[in-house]
Protein backbone atom coordinates (compact mmCIF):
# COMPACT_ATOMS: atom_id res chain seq x y z
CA UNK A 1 45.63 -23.28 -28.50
CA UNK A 2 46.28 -24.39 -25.08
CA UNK A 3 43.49 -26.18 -23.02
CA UNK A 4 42.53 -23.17 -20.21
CA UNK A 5 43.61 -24.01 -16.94
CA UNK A 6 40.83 -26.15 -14.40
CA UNK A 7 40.82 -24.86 -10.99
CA UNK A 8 39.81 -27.87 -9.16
CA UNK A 9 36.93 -27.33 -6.13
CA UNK A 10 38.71 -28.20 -3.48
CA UNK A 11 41.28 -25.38 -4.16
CA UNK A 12 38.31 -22.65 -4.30
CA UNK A 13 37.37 -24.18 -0.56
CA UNK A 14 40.56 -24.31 0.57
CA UNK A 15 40.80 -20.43 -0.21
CA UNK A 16 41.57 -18.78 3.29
CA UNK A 17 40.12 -15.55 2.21
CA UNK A 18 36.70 -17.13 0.88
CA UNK A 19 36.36 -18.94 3.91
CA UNK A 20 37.07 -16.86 6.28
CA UNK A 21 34.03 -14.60 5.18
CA UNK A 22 31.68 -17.93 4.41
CA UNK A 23 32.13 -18.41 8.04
CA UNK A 24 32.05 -14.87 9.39
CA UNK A 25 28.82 -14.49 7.00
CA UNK A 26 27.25 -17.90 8.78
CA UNK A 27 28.09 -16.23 12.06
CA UNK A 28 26.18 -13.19 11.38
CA UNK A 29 23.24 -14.86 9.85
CA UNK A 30 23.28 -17.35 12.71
CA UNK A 31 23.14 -14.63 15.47
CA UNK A 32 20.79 -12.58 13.20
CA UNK A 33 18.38 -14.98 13.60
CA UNK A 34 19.01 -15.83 17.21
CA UNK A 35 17.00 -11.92 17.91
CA UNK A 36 13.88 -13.36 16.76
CA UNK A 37 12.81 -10.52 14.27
CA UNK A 38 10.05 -10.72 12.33
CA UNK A 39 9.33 -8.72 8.82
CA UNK A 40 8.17 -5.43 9.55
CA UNK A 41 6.13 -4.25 6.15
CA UNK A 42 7.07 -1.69 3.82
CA UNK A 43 8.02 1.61 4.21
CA UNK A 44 4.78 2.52 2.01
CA UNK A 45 2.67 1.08 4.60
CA UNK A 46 4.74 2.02 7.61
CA UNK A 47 1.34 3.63 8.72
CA UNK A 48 -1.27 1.07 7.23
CA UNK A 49 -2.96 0.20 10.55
CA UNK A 50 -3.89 3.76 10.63
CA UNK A 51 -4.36 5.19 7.19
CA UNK A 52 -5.76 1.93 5.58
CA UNK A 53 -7.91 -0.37 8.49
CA UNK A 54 -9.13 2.83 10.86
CA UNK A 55 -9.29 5.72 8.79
CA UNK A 56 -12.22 6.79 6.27
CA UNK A 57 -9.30 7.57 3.44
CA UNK A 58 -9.56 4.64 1.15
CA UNK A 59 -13.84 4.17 2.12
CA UNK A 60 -15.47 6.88 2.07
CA UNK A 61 -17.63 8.48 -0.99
CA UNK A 62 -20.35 10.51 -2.21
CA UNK A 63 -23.50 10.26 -3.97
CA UNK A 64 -25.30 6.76 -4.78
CA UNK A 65 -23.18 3.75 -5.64
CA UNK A 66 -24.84 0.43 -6.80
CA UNK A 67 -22.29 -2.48 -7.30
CA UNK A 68 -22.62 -6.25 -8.58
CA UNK A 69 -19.93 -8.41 -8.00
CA UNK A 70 -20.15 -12.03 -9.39
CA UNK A 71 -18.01 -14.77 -8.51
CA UNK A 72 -16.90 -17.27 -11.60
CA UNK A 73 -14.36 -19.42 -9.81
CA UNK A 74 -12.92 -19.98 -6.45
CA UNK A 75 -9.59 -21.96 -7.17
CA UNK A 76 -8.63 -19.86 -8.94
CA UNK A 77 -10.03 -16.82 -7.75
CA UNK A 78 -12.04 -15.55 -11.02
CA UNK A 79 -14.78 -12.64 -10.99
CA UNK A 80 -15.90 -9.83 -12.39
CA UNK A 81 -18.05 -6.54 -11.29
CA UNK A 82 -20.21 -3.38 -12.58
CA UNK A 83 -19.95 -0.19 -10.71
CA UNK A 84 -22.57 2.64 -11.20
CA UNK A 85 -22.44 5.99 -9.44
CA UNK A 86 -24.65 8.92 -9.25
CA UNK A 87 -23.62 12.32 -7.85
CA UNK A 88 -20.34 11.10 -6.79
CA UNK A 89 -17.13 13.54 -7.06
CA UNK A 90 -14.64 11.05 -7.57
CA UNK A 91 -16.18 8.21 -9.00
CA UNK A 92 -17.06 7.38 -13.34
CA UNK A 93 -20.99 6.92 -13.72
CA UNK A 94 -20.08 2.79 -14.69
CA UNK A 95 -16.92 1.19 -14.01
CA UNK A 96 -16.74 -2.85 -15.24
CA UNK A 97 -13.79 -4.63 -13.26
CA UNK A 98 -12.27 -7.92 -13.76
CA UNK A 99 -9.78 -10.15 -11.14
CA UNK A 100 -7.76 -13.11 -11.79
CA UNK A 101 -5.84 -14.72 -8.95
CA UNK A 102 -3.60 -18.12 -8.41
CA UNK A 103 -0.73 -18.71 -5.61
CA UNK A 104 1.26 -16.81 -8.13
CA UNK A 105 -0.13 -14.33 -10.33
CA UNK A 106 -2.94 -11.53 -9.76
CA UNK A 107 -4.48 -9.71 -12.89
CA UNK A 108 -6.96 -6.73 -12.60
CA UNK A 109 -8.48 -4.67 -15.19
CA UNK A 110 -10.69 -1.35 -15.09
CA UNK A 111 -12.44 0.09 -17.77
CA UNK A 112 -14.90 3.16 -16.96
CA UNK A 113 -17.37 4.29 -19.37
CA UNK A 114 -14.96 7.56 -20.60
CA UNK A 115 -12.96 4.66 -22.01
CA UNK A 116 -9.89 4.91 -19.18
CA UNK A 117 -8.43 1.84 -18.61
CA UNK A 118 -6.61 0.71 -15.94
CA UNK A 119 -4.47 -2.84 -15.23
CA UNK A 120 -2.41 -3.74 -12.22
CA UNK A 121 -0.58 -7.50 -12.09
CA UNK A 122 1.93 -8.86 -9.70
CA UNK A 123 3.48 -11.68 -10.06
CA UNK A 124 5.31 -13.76 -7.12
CA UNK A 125 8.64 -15.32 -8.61
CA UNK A 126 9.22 -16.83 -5.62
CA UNK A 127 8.87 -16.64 -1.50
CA UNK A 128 10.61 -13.23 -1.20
CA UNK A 129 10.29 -11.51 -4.66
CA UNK A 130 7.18 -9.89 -6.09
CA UNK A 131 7.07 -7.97 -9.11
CA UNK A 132 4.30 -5.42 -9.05
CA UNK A 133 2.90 -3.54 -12.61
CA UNK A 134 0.34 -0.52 -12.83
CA UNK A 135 -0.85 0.80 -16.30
CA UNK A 136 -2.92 3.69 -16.28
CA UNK A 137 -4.34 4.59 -20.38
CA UNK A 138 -7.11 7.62 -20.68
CA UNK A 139 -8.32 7.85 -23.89
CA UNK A 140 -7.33 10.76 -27.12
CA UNK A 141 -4.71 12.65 -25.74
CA UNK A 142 -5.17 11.71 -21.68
CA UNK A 143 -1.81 11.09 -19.98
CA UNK A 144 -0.78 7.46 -19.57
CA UNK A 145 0.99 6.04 -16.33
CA UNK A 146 3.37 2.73 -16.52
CA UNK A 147 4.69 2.27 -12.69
CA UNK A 148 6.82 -1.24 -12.06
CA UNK A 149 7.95 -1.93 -8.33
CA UNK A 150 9.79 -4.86 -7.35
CA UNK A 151 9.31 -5.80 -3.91
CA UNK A 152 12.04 -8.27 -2.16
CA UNK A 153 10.82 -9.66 1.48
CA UNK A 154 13.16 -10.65 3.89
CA UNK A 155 12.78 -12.72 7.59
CA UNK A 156 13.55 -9.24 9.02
CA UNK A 157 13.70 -6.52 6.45
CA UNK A 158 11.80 -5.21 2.95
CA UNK A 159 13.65 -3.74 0.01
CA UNK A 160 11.59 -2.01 -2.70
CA UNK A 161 12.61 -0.27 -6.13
CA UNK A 162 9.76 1.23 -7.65
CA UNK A 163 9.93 2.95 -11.40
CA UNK A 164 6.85 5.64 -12.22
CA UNK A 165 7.07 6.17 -15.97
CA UNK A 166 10.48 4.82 -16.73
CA UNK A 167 11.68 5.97 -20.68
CA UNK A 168 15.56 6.04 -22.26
CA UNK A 169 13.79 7.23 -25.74
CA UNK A 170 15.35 10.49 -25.51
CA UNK A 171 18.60 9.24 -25.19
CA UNK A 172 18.71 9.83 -21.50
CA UNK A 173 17.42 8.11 -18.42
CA UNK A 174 13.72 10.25 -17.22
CA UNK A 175 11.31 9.13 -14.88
CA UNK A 176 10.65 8.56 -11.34
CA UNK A 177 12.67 5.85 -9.69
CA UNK A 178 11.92 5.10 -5.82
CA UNK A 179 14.27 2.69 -3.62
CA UNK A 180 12.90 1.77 0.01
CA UNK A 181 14.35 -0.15 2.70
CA UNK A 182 12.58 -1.31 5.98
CA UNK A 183 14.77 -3.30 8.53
CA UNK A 184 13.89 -4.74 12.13
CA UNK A 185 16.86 -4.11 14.69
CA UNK A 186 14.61 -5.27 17.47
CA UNK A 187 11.53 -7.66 17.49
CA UNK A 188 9.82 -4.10 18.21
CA UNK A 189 11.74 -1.42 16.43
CA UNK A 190 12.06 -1.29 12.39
CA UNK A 191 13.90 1.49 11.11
CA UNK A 192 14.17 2.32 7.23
CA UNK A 193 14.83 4.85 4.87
CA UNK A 194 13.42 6.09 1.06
CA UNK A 195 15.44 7.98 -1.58
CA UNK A 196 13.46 9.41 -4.88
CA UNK A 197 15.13 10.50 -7.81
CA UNK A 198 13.00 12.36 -10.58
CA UNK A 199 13.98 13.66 -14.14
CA UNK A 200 10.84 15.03 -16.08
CA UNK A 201 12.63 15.80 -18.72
CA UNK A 202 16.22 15.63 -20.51
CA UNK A 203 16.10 19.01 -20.86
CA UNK A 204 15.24 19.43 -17.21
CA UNK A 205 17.48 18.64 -13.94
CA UNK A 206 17.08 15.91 -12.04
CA UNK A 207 16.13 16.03 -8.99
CA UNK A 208 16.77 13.69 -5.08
CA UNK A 209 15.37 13.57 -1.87
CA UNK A 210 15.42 11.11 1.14
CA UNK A 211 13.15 9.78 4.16
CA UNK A 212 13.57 8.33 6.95
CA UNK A 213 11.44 6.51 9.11
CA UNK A 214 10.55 4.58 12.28
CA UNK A 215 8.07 2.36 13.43
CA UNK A 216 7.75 0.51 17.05
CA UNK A 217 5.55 -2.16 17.82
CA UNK A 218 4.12 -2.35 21.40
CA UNK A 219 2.32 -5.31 22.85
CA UNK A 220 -1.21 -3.97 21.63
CA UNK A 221 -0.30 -0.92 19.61
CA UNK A 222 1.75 0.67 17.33
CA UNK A 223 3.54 3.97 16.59
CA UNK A 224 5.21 5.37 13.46
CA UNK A 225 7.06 8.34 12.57
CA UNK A 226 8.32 9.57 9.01
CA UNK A 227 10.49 12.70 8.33
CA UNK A 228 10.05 13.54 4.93
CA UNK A 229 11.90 16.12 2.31
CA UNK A 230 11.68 19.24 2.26
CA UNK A 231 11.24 18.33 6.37
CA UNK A 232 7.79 17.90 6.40
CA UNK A 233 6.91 15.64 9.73
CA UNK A 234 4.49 12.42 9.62
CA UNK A 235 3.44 10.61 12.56
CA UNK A 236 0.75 8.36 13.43
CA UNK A 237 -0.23 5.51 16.65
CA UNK A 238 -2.86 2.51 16.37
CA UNK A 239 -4.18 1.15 19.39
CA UNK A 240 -6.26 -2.03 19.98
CA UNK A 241 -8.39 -1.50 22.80
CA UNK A 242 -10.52 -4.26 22.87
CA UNK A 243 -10.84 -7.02 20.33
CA UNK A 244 -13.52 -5.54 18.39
CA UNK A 245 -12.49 -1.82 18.60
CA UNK A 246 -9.71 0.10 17.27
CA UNK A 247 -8.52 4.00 17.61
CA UNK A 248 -5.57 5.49 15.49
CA UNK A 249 -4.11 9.11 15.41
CA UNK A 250 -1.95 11.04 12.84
CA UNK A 251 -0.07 14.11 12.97
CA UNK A 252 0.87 15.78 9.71
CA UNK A 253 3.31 18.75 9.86
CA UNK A 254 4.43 20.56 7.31
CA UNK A 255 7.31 23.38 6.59
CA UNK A 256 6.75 25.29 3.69
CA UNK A 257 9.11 28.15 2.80
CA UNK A 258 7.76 31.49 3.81
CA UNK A 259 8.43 34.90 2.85
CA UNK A 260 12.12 34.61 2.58
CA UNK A 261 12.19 31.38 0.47
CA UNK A 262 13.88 29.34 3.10
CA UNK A 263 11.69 26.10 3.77
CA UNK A 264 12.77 23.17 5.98
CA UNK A 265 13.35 23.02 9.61
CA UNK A 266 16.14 25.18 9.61
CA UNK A 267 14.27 28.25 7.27
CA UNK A 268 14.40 31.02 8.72
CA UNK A 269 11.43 31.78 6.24
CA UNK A 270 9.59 29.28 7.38
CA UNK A 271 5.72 28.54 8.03
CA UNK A 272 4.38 25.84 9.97
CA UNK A 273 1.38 24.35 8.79
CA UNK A 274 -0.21 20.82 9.99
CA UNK A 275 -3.28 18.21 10.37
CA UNK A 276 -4.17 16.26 13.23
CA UNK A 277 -6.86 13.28 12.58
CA UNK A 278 -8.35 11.35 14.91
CA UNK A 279 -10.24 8.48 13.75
CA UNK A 280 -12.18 4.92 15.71
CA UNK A 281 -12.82 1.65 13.81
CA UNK A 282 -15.50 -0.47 15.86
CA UNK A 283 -16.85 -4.30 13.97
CA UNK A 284 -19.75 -5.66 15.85
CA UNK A 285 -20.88 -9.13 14.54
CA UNK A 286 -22.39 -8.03 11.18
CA UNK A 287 -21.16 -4.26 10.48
CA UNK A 288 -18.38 -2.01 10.72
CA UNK A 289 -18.44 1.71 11.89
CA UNK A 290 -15.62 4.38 11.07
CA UNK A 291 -15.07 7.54 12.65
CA UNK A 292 -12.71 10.30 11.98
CA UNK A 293 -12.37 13.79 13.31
CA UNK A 294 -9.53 16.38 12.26
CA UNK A 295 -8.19 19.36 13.23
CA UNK A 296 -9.53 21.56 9.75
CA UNK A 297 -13.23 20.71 10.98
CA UNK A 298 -14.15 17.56 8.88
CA UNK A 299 -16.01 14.82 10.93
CA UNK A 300 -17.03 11.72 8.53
CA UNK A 301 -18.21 8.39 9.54
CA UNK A 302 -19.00 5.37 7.63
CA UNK A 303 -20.90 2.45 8.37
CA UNK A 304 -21.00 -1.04 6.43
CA UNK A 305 -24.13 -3.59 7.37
CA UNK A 306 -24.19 -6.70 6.01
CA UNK A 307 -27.51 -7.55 5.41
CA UNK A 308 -27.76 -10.86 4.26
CA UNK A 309 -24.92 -12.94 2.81
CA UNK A 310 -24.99 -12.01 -0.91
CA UNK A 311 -26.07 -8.20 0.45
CA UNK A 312 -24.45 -5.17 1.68
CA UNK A 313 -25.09 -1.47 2.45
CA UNK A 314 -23.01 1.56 3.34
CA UNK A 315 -23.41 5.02 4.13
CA UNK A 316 -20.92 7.34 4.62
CA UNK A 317 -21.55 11.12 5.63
CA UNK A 318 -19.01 14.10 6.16
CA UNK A 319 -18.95 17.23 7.40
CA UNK A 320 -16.94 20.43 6.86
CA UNK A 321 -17.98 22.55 9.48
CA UNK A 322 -15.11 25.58 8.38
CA UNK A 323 -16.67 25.40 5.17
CA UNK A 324 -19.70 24.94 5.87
CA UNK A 325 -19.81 21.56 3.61
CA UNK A 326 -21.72 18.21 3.61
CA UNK A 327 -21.55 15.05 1.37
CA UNK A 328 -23.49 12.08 1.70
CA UNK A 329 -23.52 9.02 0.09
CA UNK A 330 -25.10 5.54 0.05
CA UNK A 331 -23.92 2.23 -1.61
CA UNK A 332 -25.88 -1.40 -2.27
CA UNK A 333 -23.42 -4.53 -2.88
CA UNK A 334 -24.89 -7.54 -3.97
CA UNK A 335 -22.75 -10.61 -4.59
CA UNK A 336 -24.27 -12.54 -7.19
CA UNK A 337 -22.86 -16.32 -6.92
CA UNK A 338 -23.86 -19.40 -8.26
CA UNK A 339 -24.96 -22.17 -6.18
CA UNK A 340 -22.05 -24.03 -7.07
CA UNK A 341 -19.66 -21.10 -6.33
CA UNK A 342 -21.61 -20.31 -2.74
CA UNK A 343 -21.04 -24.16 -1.46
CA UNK A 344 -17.41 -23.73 -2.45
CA UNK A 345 -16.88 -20.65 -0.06
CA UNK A 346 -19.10 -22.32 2.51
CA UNK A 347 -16.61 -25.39 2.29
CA UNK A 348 -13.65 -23.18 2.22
CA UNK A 349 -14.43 -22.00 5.57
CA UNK A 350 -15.28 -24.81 6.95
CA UNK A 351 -12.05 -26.37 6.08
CA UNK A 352 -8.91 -25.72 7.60
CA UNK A 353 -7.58 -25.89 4.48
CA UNK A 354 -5.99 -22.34 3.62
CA UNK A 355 -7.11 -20.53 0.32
CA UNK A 356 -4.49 -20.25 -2.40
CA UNK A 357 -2.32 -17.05 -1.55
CA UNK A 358 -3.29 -14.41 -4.15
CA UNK A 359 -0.28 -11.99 -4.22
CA UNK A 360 -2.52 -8.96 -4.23
């Protein structure tokens, strides 16, 4: 059998065709970063200075909450926590948590006392990919959740592919599969977009839908705006006003179909139904106050006082005044570290050395 034939190196540089696009590929990247952009986020948290650092969404609760957190390590990051509730709507009566973190890997577990159990890990290959994993397990016959997102970060964009219940047992692909992309075309304007496809069942059609969205970055503020399927409208704008305080609004709109079955923008069945929140985040030297107000007559506020170091409290109150609703609710934190554990964080920020980056 004859040898198979070597193409030598220099041949495969000397290609005209390969080098012409090395070189028109350099030229791009080269003016590409001539513009300066920076990464502009995910398309999941095109809105996070609103939804996630002002608003009460992912704060507030009900009833009484008691929670004990102990530190075990510092480098790595190593602790675990108990959780008990009382009264509270969306919260077990004991939840027992457990965190792991290094530069590269972040492990947490959640087990309530119903027996649900829930694990999330992400794991950093490198500088731009992270690989994300959420398992969700109830116990008897609960349903189960497996979601995997891979996460890619760029110098001026982020791609995403996210997988909700992924399975091929049925001899067919079923799931929900997610693909984002953010990109900066300005050091102030990121534009992006977000198909879905969906199959709940072999027997059942799949089904697609896309997003768009937009997000602009002023010198102290930032606005955002999302047109959804089924043309449902999302927009929201953060605002720093001083260095201490912060306001956000959002505007929710949706388009249902109406009477004659034809939804969208362009139904002629169409109803228009929307939300507008307006919510204030102030931090004075040793507590935090949240406000929000909406348009369907809920005004909630929270407020978080650090005590002492190893000591917190928070109370959070809302009010529906169309329903003529209240909930209330009042939580004690107490960090319970080791001597050993509390002149590590005092020497941590002392330092100017950084802590490890935990890819939460």
């Amino acid at each position: 059998m004859a040898d198979p034939k070597v193409i030598p190196v220099g041949s495969v540089n000397s290609n005209p065709i390969l080098t012409t696009l090395r070189d028109v590929y350099r030229s791009f990247s080269e003016r590409r970063d001539a513009l300066g952009l920076s990464n502009p986020g995910t398309v999941e948290n095109i809105d996070r200075e609103v939804k996630k650092n002002v608003f009460l969404t992912n704060y507030t609760f009900s009833g009484l909450r008691a929670d004990l957190t102990k530190p075990v390590s510092m480098t790595p990051l190593f602790q675990i926590a108990h959780a008990l509730s009382i009264g509270s709507q969306g919260l077990p009566p004991y939840n027992f948590t457990a965190m792991y973190g290094t530069d590269k890997v972040f492990m947490q577990g959640n087990v309530d006392n119903d027996g649900q159990l829930s694990a999330r890990t992400n794991y950093k290959w490198n500088s731009w990919l992270v690989t994300k994993t959420d398992i969700q397990i109830a116990p008897g016959t609960g349903p189960a959740m497996l979601q995997v997102d891979n996460e890619v970060t760029g110098k001026d964009f982020t791609a995403g592919l996210k997988a909700i219940n992924p399975s091929v047992i049925e001899g067919g692909l079923s799931g929900i599969f997610i693909g984002s992309y953010l990109q900066s075309l300005t050091p102030s304007l990121a534009v992006g977009l977000e198909a879905i496809w969906s199959r709940a069942a072999l027997n059942a059609p799949p089904e697609a839908a896309v997003s768009y969205c937009a997000k602009y970055r002023g010198l102290d503020w930032i606005a955002s705006a999302q047109l959804l399927s089924q043309g449902a409208i999302n927009t929201s704008y953060w605002r720093k006003l001083t260095d201490k305080v912060e306001a956000g609004a959002d505007l929710n709109l949706q388009f249902p179909p109406g009477i004659g079955g034809r939804g969208g923008l362009m139904g002629s069945g169409m109803r228009k139904e929307g939300t507008a929140s307006l919510g204030a985040k102030y931090d004075f030297r040793s507590s935090t106050f949240r406000a929000q107000v909406d348009s369907s007559g809920k005004l909630s506020c929270l407020l978080e006082k650090r005590v002492l170091p190893p000591l917190q409290l928070t109370f959070a109150g809302e009010i529906d005044h169309f329903k003529q609703q209240a909930k209330v609710g009042l939580a004690v934190s107490i960090e319970a570290a080791d001597e050993e554990i509390m002149q590590q964080q005092q020497e941590q920020a002392g330092s100017n050395v950084a802590p490890p980056a935990v890819p939460f």
